[in-house]
C-alpha atoms as a PDB file:
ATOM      1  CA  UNK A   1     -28.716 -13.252 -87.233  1.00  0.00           C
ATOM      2  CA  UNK A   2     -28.140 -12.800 -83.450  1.00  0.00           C
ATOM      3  CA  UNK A   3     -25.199 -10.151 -83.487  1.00  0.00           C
ATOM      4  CA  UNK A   4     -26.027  -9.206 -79.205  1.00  0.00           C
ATOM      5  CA  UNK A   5     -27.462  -6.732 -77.711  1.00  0.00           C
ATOM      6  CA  UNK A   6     -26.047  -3.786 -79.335  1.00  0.00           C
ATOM      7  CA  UNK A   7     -26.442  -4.691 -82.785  1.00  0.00           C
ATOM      8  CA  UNK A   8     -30.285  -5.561 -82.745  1.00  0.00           C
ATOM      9  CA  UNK A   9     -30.604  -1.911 -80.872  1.00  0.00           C
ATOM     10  CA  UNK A  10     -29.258  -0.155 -83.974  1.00  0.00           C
ATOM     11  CA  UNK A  11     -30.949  -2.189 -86.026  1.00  0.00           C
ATOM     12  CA  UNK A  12     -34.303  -0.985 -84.048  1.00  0.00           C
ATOM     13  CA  UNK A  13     -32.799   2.757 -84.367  1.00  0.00           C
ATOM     14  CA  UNK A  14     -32.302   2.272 -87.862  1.00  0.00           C
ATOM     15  CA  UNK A  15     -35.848   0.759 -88.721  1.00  0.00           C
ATOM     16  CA  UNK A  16     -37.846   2.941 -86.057  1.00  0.00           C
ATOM     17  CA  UNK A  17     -40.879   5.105 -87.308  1.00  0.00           C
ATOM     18  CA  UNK A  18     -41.749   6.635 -84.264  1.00  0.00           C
ATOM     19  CA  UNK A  19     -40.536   9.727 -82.749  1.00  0.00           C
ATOM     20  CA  UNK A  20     -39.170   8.385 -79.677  1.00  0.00           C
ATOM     21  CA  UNK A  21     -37.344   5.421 -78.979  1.00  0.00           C
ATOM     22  CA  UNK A  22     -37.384   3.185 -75.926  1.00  0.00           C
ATOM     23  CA  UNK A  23     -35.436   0.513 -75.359  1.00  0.00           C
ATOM     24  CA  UNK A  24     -36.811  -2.733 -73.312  1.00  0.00           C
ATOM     25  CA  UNK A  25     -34.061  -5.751 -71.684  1.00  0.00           C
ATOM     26  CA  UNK A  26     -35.535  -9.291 -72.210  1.00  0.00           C
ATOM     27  CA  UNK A  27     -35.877  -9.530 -68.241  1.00  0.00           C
ATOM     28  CA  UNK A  28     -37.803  -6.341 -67.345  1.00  0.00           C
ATOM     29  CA  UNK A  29     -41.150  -4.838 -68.393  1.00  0.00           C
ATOM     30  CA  UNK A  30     -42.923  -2.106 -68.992  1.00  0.00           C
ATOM     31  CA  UNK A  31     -45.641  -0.633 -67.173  1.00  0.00           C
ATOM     32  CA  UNK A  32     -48.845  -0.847 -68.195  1.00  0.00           C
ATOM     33  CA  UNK A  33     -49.723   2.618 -68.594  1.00  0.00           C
ATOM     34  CA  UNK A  34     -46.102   3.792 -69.173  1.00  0.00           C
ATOM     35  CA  UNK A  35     -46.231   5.155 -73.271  1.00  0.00           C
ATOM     36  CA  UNK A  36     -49.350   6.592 -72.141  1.00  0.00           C
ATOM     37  CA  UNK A  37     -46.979   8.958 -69.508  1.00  0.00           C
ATOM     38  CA  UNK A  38     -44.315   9.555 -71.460  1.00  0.00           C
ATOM     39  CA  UNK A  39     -46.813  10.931 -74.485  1.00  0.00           C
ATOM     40  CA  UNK A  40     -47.973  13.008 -72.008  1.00  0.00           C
ATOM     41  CA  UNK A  41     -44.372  14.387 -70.475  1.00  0.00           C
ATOM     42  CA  UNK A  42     -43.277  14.839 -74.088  1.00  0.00           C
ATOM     43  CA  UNK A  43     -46.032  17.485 -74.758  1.00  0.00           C
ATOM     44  CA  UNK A  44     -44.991  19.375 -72.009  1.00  0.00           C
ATOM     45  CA  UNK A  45     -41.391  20.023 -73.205  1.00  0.00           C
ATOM     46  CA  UNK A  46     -41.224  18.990 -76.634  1.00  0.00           C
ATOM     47  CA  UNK A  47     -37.864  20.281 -77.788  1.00  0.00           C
ATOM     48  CA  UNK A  48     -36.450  17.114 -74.947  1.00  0.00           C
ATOM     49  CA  UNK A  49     -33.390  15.340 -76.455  1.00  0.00           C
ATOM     50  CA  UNK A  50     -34.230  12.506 -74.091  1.00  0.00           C
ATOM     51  CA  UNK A  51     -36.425  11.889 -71.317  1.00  0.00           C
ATOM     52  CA  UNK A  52     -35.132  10.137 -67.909  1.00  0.00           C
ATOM     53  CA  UNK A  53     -37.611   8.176 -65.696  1.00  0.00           C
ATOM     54  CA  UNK A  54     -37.914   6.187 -62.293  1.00  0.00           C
ATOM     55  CA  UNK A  55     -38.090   2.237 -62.185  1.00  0.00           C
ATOM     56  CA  UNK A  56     -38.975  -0.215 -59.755  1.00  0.00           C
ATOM     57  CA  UNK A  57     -36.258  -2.523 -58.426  1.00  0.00           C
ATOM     58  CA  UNK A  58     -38.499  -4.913 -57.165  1.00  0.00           C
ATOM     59  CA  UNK A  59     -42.453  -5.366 -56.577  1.00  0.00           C
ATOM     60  CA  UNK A  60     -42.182  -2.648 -53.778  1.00  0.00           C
ATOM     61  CA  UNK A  61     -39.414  -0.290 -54.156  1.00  0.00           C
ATOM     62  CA  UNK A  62     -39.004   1.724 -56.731  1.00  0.00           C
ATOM     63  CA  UNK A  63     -36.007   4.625 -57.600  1.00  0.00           C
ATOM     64  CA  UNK A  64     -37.035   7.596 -58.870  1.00  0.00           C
ATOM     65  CA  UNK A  65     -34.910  10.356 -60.946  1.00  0.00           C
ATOM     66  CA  UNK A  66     -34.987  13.610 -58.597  1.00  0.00           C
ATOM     67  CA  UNK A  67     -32.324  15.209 -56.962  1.00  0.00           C
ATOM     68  CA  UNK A  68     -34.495  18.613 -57.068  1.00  0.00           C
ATOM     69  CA  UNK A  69     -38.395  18.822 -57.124  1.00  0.00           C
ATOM     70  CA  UNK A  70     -38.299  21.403 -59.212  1.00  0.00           C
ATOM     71  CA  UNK A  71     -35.259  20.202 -61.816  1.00  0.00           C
ATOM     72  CA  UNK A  72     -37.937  18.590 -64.287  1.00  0.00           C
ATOM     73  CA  UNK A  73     -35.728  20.130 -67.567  1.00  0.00           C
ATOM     74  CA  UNK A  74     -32.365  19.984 -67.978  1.00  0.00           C
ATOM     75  CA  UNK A  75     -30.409  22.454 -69.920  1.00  0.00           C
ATOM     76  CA  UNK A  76     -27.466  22.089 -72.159  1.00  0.00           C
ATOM     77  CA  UNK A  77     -25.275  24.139 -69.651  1.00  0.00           C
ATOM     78  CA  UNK A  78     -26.384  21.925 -66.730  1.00  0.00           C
ATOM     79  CA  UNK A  79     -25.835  18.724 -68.733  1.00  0.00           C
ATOM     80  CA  UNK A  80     -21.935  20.161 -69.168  1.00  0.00           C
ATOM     81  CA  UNK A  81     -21.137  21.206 -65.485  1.00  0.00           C
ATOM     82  CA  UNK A  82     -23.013  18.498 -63.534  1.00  0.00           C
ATOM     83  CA  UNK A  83     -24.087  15.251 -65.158  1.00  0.00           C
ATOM     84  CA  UNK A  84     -21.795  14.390 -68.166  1.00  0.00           C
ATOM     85  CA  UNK A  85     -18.567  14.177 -66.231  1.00  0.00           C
ATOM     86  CA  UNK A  86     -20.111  12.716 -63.562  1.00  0.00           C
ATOM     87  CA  UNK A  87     -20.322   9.568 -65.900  1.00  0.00           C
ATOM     88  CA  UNK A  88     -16.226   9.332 -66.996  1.00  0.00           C
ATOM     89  CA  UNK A  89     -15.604   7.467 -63.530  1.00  0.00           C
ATOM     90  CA  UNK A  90     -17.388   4.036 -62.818  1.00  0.00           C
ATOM     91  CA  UNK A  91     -17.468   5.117 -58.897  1.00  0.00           C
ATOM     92  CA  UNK A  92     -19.273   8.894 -59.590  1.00  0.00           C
ATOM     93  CA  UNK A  93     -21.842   7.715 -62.058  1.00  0.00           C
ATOM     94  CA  UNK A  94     -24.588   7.776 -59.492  1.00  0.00           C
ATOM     95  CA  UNK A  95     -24.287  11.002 -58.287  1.00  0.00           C
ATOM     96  CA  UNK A  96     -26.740  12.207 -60.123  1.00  0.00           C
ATOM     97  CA  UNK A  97     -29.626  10.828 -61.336  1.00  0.00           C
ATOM     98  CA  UNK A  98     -29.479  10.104 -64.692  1.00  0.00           C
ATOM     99  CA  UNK A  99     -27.280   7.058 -64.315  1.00  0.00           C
ATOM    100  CA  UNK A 100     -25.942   4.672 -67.163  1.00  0.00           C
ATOM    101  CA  UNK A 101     -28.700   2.328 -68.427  1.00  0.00           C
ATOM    102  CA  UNK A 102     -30.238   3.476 -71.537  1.00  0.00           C
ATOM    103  CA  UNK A 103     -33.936   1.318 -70.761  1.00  0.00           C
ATOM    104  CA  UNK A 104     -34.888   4.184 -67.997  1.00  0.00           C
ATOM    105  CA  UNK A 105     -34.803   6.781 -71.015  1.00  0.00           C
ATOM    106  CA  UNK A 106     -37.025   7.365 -74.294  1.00  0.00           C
ATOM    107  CA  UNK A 107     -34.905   9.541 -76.953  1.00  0.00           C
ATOM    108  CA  UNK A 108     -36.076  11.333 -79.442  1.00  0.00           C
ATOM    109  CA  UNK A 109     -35.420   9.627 -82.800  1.00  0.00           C
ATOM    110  CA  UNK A 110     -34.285  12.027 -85.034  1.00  0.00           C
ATOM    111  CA  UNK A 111     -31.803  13.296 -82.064  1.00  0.00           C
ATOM    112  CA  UNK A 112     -30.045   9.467 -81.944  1.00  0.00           C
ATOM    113  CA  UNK A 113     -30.217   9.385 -86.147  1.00  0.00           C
ATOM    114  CA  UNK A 114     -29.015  13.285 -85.960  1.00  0.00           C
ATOM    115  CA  UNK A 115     -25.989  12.624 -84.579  1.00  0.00           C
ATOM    116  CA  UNK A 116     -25.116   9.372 -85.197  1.00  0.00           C
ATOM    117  CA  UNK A 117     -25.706   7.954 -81.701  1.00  0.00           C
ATOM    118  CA  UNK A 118     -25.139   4.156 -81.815  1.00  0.00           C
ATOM    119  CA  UNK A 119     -24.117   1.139 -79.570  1.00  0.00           C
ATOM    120  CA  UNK A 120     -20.353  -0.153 -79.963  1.00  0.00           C
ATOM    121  CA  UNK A 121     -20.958  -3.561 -81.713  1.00  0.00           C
ATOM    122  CA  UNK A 122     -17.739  -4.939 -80.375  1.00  0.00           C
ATOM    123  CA  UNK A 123     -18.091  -4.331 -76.875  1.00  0.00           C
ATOM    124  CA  UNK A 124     -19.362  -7.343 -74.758  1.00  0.00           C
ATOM    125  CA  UNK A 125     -19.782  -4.930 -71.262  1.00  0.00           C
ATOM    126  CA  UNK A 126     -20.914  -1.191 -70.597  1.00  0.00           C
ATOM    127  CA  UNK A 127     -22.382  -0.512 -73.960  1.00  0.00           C
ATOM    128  CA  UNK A 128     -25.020   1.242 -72.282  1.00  0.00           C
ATOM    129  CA  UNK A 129     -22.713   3.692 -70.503  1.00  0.00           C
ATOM    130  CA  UNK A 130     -21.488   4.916 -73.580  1.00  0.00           C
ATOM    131  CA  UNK A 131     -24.409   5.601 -75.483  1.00  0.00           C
ATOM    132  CA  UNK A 132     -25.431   7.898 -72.650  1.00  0.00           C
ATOM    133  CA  UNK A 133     -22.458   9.367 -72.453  1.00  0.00           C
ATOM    134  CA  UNK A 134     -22.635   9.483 -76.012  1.00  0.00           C
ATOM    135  CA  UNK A 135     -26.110  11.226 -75.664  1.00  0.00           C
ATOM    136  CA  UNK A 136     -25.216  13.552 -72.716  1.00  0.00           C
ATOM    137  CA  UNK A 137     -22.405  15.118 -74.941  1.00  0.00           C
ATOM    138  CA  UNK A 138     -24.995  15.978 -77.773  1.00  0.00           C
ATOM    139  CA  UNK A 139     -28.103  16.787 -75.790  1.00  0.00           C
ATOM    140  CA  UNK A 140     -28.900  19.965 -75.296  1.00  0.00           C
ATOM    141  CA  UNK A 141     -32.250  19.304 -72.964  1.00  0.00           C
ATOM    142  CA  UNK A 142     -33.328  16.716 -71.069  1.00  0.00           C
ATOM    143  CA  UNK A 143     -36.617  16.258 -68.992  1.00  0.00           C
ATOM    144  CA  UNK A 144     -37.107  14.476 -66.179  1.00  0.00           C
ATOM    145  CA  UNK A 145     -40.627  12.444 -65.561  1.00  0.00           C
ATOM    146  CA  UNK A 146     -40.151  11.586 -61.457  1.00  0.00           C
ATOM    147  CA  UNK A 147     -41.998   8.471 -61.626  1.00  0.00           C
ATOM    148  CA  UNK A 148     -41.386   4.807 -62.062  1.00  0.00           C
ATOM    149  CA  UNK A 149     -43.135   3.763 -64.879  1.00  0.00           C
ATOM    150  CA  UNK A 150     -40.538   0.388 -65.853  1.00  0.00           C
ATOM    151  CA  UNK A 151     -39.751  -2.742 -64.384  1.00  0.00           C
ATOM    152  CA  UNK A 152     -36.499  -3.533 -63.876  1.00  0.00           C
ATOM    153  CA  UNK A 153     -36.439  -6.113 -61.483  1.00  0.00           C
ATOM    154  CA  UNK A 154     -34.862  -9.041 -62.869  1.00  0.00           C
ATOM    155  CA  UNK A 155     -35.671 -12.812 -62.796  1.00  0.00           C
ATOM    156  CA  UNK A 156     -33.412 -15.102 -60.234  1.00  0.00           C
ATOM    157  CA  UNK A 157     -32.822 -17.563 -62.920  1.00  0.00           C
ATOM    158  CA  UNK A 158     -32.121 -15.129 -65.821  1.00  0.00           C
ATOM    159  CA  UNK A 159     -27.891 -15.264 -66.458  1.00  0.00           C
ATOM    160  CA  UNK A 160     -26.911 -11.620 -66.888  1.00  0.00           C
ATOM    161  CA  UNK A 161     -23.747 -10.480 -68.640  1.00  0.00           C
ATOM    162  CA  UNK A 162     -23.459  -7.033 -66.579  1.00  0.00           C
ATOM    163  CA  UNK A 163     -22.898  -9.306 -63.658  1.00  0.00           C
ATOM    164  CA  UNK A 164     -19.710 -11.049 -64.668  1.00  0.00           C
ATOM    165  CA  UNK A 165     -16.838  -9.916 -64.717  1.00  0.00           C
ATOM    166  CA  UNK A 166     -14.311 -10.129 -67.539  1.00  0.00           C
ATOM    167  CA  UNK A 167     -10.544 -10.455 -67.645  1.00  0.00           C
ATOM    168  CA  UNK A 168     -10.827  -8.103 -70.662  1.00  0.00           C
ATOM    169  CA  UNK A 169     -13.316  -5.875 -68.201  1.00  0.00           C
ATOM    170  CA  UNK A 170     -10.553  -3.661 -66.168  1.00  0.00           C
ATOM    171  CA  UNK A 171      -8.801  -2.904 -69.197  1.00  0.00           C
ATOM    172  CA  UNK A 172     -11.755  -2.174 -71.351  1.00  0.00           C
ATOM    173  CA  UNK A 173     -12.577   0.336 -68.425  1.00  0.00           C
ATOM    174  CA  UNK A 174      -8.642   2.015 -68.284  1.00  0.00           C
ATOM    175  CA  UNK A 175      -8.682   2.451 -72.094  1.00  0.00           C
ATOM    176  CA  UNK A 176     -12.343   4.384 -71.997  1.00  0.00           C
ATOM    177  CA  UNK A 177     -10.807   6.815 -68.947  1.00  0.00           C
ATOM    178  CA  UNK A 178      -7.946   7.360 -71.456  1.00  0.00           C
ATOM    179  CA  UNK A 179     -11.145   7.752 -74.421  1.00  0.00           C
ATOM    180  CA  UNK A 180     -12.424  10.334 -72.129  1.00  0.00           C
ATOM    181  CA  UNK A 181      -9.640  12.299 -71.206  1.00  0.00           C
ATOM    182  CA  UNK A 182      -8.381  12.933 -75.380  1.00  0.00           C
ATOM    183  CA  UNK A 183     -11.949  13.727 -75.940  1.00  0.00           C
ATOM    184  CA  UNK A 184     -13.247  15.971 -72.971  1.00  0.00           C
ATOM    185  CA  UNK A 185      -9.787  16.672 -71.523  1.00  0.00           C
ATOM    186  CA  UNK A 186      -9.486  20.308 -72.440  1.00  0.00           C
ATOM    187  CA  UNK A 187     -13.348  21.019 -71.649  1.00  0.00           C
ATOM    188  CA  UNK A 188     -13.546  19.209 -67.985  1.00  0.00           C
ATOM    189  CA  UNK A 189     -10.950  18.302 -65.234  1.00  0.00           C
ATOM    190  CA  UNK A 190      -9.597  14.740 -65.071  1.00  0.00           C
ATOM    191  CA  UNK A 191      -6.954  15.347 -62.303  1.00  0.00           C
ATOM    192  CA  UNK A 192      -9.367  13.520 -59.850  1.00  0.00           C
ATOM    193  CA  UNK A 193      -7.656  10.197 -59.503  1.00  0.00           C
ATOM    194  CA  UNK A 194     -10.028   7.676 -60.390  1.00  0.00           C
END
């Protein structure tokens, strides 16, 4: 039964076999050679939470997850300080790289199961910022594979959800700021006005 986009993920994170789990929107693609890459990154740091990597945006340009050539692992104190409450406000989420979509990441399976990371069923928007949020406050490393290896360029015709905008929207937004405050408040500073 189709229950959207959030149910038929956990249903894929409760039926997956595999170590990692990727997740793939019905308008992009993967690359051809992309499991082939991450295999390869995931040997290299094995203990990873989750792995973040580039995309292209369209047949020639391409964004790729570096803000440091050398910042290929990130560590549980890093993930605290400089990219978790980076994602509370809709307007700071990009500045750093790790943004909110959760198809430019493969996680670790038994991290998601672990700790009980799922998508909100009953939300129709931003699903996918939560999760990562969701995954940033659990993670304790993260590596970073600087190269686009999916395509998420998305089909003219295709009618996407994340581009309309809800009465309900605004709202959903003010009561997840509030979320955010009860739950990180005495960790990280909200006083920024948002």
């Amino acid at each position: 039964e189709n229950g959207g986009v959030s149910s038929a993920r956990n249903y894929g994170i409760e039926k997956a076999k595999g170590d990692f789990i990727v997740f793939l929107d019905s308008d992009n693609s993967l690359m051809p050679d992309m499991l082939e890459k991450l295999d390869k990154a995931i040997i290299n740091v094995a203990d990873a939470d989750f792995i973040v990597f580039g995309f292209k945006t369209s047949s020639s340009t391409e964004w790729i997850p570096t803000e440091q050539e050398d910042e290929l692992v990130i560590t549980r104190q890093a993930i605290r300080e400089l990219y978790l409450p980076t994602h509370f406000n809709i307007f700071t989420q990009d500045k750093h790289f790790l943004k909110n979509f959760v198809w430019n990441k493969a996680y670790r399976a038994s991290f998601l199961k672990e700790n009980g990371i799922l998508f909100d069923e009953s939300r129709r928007t931003w699903e996918d910022g939560i999760f990562v949020i969701n995954c940033l406050d659990k993670a304790n490393k993260i590596l970073v594979l600087p190269e686009a290896i999916y395509n998420a360029y998305c089909t003219q015709t295709v009618d996407h959800l994340s581009s309309k905008l809800y009465v309900d929207q605004v709202l959903q937004y003010i009561n997840d700021e509030r979320a955010y405050k009860d739950r990180f408040g005495a960790e990280m500073d909200f006083s920024t006005d948002h």
